[in-house]
Protein backbone atom coordinates (compact mmCIF):
# COMPACT_ATOMS: atom_id res chain seq x y z
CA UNK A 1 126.01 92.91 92.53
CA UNK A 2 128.21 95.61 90.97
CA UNK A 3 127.32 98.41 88.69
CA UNK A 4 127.93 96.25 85.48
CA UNK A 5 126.39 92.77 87.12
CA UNK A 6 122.88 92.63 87.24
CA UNK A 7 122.87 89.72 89.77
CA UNK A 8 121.27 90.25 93.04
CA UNK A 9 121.05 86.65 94.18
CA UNK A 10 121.32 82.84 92.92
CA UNK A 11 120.34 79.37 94.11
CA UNK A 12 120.69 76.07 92.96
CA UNK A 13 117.86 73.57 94.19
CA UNK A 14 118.44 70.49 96.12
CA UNK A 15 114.73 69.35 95.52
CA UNK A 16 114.37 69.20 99.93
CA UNK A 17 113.74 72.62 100.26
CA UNK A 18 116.93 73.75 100.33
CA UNK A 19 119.56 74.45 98.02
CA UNK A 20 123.29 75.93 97.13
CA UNK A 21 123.56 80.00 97.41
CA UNK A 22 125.76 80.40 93.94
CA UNK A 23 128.99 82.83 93.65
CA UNK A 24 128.30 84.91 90.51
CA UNK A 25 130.70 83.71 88.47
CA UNK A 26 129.40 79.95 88.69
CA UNK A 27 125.85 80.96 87.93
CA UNK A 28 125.74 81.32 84.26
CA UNK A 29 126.95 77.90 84.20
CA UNK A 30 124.55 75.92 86.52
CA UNK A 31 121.21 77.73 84.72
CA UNK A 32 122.22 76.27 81.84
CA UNK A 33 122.77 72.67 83.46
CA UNK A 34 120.05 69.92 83.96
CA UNK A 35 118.44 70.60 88.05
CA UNK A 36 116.41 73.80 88.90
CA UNK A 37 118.64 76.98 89.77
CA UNK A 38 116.91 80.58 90.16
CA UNK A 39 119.06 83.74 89.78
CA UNK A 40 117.34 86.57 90.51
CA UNK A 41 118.34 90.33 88.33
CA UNK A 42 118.11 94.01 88.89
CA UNK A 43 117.59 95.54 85.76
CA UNK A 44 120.51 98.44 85.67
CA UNK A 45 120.39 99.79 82.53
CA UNK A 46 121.10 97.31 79.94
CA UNK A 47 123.38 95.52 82.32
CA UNK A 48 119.82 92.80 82.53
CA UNK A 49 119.38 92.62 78.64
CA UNK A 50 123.41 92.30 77.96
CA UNK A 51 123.62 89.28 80.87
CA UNK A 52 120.39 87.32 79.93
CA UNK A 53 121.02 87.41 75.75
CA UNK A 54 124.65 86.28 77.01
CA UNK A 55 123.32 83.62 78.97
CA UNK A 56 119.94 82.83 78.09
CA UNK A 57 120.02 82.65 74.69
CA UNK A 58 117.09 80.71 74.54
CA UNK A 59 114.99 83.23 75.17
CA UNK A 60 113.93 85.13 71.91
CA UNK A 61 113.36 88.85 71.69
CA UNK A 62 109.87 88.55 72.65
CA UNK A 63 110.66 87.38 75.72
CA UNK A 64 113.37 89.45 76.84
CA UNK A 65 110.99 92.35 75.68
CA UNK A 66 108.13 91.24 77.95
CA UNK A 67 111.01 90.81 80.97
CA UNK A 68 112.59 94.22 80.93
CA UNK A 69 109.78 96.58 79.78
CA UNK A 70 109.88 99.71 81.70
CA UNK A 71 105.88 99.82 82.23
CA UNK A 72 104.25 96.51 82.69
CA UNK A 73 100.52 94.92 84.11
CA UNK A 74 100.53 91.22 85.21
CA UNK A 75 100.11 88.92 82.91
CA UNK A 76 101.62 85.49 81.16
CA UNK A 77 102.90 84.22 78.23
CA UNK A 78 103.73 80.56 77.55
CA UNK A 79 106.57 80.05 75.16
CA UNK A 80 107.71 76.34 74.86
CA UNK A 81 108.16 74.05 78.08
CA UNK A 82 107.89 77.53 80.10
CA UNK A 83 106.10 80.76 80.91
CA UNK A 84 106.52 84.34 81.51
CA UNK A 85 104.57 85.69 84.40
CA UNK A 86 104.31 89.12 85.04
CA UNK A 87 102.96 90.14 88.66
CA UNK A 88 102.73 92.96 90.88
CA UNK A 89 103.23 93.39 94.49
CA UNK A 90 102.23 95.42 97.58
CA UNK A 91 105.30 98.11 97.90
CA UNK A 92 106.67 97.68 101.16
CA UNK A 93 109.86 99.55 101.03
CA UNK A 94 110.36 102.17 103.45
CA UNK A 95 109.04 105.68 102.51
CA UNK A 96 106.57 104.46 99.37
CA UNK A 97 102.98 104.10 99.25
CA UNK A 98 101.72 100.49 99.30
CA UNK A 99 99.61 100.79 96.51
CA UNK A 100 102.35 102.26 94.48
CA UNK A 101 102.91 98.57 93.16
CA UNK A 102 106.37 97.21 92.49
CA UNK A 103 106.64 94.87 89.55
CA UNK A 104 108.06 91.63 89.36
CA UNK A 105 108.77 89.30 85.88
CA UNK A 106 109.88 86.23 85.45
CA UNK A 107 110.85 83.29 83.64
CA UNK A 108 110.14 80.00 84.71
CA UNK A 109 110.45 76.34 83.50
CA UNK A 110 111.09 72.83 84.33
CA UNK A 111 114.95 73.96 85.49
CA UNK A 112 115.46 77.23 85.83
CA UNK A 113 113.92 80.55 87.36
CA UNK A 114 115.01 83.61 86.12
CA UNK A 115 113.20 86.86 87.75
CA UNK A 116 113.55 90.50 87.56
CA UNK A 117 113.05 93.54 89.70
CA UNK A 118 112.87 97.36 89.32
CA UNK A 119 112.48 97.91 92.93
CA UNK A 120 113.07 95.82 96.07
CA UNK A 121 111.13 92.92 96.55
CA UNK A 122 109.67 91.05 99.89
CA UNK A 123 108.18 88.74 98.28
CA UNK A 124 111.38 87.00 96.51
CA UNK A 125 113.69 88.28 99.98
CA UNK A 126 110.90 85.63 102.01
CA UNK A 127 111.99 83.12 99.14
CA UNK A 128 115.64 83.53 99.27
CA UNK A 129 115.38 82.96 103.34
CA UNK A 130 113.30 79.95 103.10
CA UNK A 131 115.94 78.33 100.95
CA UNK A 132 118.67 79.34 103.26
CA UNK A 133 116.85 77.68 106.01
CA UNK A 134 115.55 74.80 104.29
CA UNK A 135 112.05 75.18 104.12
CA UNK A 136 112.11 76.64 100.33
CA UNK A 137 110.49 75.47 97.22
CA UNK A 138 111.58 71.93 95.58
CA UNK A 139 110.43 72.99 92.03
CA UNK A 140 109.47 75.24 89.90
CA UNK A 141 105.47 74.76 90.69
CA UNK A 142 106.21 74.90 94.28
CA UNK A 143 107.99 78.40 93.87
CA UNK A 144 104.96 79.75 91.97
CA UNK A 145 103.07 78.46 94.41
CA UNK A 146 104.76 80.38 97.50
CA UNK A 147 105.13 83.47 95.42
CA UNK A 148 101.79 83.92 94.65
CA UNK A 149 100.15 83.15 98.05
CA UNK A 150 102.44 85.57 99.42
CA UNK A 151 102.13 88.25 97.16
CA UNK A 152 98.36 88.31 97.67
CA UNK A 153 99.00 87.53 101.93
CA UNK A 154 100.47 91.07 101.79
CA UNK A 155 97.88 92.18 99.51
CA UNK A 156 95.25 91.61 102.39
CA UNK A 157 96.93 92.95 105.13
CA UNK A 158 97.43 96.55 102.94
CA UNK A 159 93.65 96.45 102.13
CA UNK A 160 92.64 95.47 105.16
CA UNK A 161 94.39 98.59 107.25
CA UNK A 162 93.07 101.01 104.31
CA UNK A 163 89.61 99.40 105.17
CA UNK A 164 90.54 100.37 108.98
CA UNK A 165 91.44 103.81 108.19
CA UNK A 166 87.80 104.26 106.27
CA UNK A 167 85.95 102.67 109.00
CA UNK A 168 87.85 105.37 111.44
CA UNK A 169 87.70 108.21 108.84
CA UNK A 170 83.49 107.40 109.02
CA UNK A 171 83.75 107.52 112.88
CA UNK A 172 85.28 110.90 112.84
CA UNK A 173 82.93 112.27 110.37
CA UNK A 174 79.58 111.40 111.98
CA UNK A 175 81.50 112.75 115.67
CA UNK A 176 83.38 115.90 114.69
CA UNK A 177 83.44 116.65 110.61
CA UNK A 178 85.80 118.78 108.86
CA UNK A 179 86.70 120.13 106.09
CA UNK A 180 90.50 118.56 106.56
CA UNK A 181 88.95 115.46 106.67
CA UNK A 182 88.07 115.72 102.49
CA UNK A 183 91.78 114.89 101.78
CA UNK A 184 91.68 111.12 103.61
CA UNK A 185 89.11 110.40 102.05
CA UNK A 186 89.95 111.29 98.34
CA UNK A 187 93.20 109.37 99.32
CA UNK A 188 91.61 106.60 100.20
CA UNK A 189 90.00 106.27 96.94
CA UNK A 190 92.44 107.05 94.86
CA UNK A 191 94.55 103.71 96.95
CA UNK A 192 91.87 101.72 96.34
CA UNK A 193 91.67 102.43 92.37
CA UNK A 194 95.48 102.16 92.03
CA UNK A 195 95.33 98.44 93.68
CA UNK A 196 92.88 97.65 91.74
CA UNK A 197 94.45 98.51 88.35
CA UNK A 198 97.16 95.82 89.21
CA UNK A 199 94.73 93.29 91.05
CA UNK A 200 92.14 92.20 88.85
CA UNK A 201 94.59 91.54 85.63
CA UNK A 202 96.43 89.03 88.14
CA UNK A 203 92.71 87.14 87.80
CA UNK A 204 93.72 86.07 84.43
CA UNK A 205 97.58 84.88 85.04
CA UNK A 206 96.29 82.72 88.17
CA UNK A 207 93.93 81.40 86.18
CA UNK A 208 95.89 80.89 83.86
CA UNK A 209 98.37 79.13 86.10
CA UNK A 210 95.48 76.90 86.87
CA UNK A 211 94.91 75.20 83.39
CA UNK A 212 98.26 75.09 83.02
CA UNK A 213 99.40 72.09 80.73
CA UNK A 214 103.20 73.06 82.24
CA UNK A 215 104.61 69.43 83.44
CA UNK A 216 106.18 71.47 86.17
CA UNK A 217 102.41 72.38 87.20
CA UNK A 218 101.20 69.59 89.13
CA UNK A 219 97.48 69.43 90.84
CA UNK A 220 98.66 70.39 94.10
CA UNK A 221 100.12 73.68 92.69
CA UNK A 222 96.60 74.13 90.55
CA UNK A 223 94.67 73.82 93.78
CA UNK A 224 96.94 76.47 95.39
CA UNK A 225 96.52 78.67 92.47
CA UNK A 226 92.33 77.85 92.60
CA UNK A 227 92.72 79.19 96.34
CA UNK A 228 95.14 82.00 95.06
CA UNK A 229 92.53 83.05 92.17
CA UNK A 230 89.66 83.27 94.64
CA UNK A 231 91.31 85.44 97.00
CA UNK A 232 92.05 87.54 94.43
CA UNK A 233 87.91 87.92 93.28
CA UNK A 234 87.67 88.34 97.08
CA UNK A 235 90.29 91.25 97.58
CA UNK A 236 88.78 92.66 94.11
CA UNK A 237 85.53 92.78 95.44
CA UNK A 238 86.77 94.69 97.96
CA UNK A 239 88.46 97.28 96.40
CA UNK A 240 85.32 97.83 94.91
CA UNK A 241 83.31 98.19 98.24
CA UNK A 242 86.02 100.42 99.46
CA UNK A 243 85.96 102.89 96.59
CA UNK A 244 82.43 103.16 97.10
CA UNK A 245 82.25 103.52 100.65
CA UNK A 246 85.07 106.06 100.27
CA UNK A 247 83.28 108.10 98.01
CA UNK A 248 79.97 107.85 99.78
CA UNK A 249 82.40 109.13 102.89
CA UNK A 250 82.92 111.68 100.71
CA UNK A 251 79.83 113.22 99.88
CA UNK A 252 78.81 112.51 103.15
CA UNK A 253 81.52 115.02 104.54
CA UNK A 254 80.38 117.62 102.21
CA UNK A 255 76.47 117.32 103.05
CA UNK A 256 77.55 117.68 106.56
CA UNK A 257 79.76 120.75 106.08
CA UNK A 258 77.36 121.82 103.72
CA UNK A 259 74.50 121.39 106.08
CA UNK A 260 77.00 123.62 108.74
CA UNK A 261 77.87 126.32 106.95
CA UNK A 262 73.38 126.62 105.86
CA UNK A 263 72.78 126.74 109.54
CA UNK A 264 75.57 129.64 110.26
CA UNK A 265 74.00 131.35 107.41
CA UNK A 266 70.48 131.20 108.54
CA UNK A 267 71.66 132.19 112.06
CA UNK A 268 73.06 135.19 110.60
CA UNK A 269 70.48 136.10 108.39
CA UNK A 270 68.19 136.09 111.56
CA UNK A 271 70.12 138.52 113.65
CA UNK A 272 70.64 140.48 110.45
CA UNK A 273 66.59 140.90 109.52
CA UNK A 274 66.35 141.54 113.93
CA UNK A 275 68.57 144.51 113.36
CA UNK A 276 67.23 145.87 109.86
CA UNK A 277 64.44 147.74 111.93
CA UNK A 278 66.44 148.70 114.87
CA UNK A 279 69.09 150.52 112.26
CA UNK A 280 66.34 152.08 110.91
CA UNK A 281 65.71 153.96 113.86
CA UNK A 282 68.60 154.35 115.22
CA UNK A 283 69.57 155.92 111.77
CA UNK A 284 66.61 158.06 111.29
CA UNK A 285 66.70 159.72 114.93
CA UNK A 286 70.72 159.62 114.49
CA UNK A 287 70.36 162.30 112.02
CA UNK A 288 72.23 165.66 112.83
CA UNK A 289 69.07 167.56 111.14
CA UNK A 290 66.57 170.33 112.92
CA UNK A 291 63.33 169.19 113.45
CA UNK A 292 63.90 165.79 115.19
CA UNK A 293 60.74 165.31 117.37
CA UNK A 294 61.67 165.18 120.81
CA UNK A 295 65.48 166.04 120.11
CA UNK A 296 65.66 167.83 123.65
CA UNK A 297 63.67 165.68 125.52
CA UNK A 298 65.05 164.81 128.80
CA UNK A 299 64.43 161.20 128.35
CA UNK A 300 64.19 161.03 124.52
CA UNK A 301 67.30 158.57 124.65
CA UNK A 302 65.93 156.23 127.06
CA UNK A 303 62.68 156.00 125.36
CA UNK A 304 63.96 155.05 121.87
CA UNK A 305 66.85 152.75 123.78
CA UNK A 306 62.99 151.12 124.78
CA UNK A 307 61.75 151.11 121.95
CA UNK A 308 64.41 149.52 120.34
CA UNK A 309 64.98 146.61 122.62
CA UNK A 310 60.90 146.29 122.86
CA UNK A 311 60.96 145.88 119.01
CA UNK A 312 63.85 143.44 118.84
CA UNK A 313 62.37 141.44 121.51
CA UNK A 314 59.03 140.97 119.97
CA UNK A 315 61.09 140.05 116.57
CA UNK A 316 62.56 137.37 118.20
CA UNK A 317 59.11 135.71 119.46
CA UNK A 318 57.16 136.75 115.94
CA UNK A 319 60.22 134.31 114.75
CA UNK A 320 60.32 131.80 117.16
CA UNK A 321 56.38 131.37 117.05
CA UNK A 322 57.14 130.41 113.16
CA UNK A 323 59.77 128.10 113.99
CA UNK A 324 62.41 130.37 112.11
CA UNK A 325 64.57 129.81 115.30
């Protein structure tokens, strides 16, 4: 791909799981030819838009609209013998968040595959080795097929370490809790409502892709979607468990700080009221004034230094026969 050729990738299908990588120049050509062929575009600019109303003229403006939008949800749209689907998948490139979703569109029909990325894909790299070794798709359905369940395979694994990162987070809590620990858990949360926001619309597209009337949608690839769909209510469900458990974490972490910080300031409040009296004392026989009884006693010192620690001690067993301590 240069800067002014949106291609990434293409393949033309042998219908045995493999198929014929395709030079650029020869691409154009075979998606327009009888067979399935997939070419696969970064959208650069309006390098994407240019190439497919140059050689996809079949798809209206609609369409292209719906392929190159800069902020998309999943969804489909049928239009003729074919479909625009819409998805999102887990973000696995390097240095990104997971549930910072990348996008991924498409157009698909009885011959041809034409889909479109923003960012890096894994999903569509899996694809792209399959083929080389063999083991790809044989049709359109198939592809779908693969996509999907792999999308949502990658889905699980991300969920499932954010679960495992909750379940530790609520181990370190009830052990040793701190105020640090607030941040994980809002961050937590906030994952699990940004996966959701692109999860559950991709309930509707797979089922969808299940009634599908496509003639490239055969029963095998509507049980895979059935299977696809309820992993997603699954994984959905989940999301929801995990935003409550992370904000039940949460407040949990505050009750227990909370609870801390009340029993530091009732310790303190009991030495405090033990010493009230004592500075009392000390202050009124402290004062540089005639008159102080005793003032040259030879053991006037030692006797309030007595008194004083007398009176604190019998404080502290007034308060411990209340149960203040």
């Amino acid at each position: 791909m240069t800067e002014t050729d949106p291609i990434i990738f293409a393949w033309s299908f042998d219908g045995a799981g493999g198929g014929r990588c395709l030079d650029i120049d020869e691409t154009a050509e075979e998606i327009r030819n009888a067979g399935l062929s997939w070419v696969h575009l970064k959208t650069t600019g309006d390098t994407a838009r240019e190439w497919l109303q140059r050689e996809a003229s079949y798809l209206d403006e609609i369409i292209l609209d719906a392929l190159l939008a800069d902020e998309t949800r999943p969804r489909t749209l049928d239009y003729g013998n074919g479909m625009v689907l819409i998805l999102r998948g887990v973000n696995l490139n390097p240095e990104e968040e997971p549930e910072d979703m990348v996008s991924l569109r498409l157009w698909v029909d009885a011959d041809r595959i034409i889909s479109i990325e923003r960012r890096p894909v894994e999903t569509i790299r899996y694809i792209d080795k399959m083929l080389t070794k063999g083991t790809g798709p044989t049709n359109s359905g198939d592809f779908i097929s693969i996509l999907t369940g792999r999308l949502f395979e990658h889905l699980d694994d991300a969920i499932g370490k954010r679960h495992d990162q909750l379940d530790a987070l609520e181990e370190k809590i009830q052990t040793k809790p701190d105020h640090t620990l607030r941040q994980e858990a809002l961050d937590i949360r906030r994952s699990s409502i940004m996966f959701r926001r692109y999860v559950a619309p991709q309930r509707d597209v797979l089922a969808h892709l299940r009634h599908s009337e496509m003639a490239w949608v055969l029963p095998v690839h509507r049980r895979s979607f059935q299977e696809d769909l309820e992993q997603v209510l699954r994984t959905t469900e989940d999301l929801d468990l995990m935003r409550e458990r992370a904000q039940i974490t949460y407040e949990s972490l505050n009750g227990l700080l909370a609870q801390r910080v009340n029993k530091n300031l009732y310790f303190l409040s009991g030495i405090a009221t033990i010493f009230m009296p004592l500075t009392f004392i000390t202050g009124l026989f402290g004062m540089n004034v005639d008159g102080i009884p005793e003032a040259h006693h030879p053991h006037a010192f030692l006797i309030i230094c007595g008194v004083t620690i007398g009176l604190a001690a019998l404080q502290a067993l007034i308060f411990k026969w209340l149960k203040w301590f």
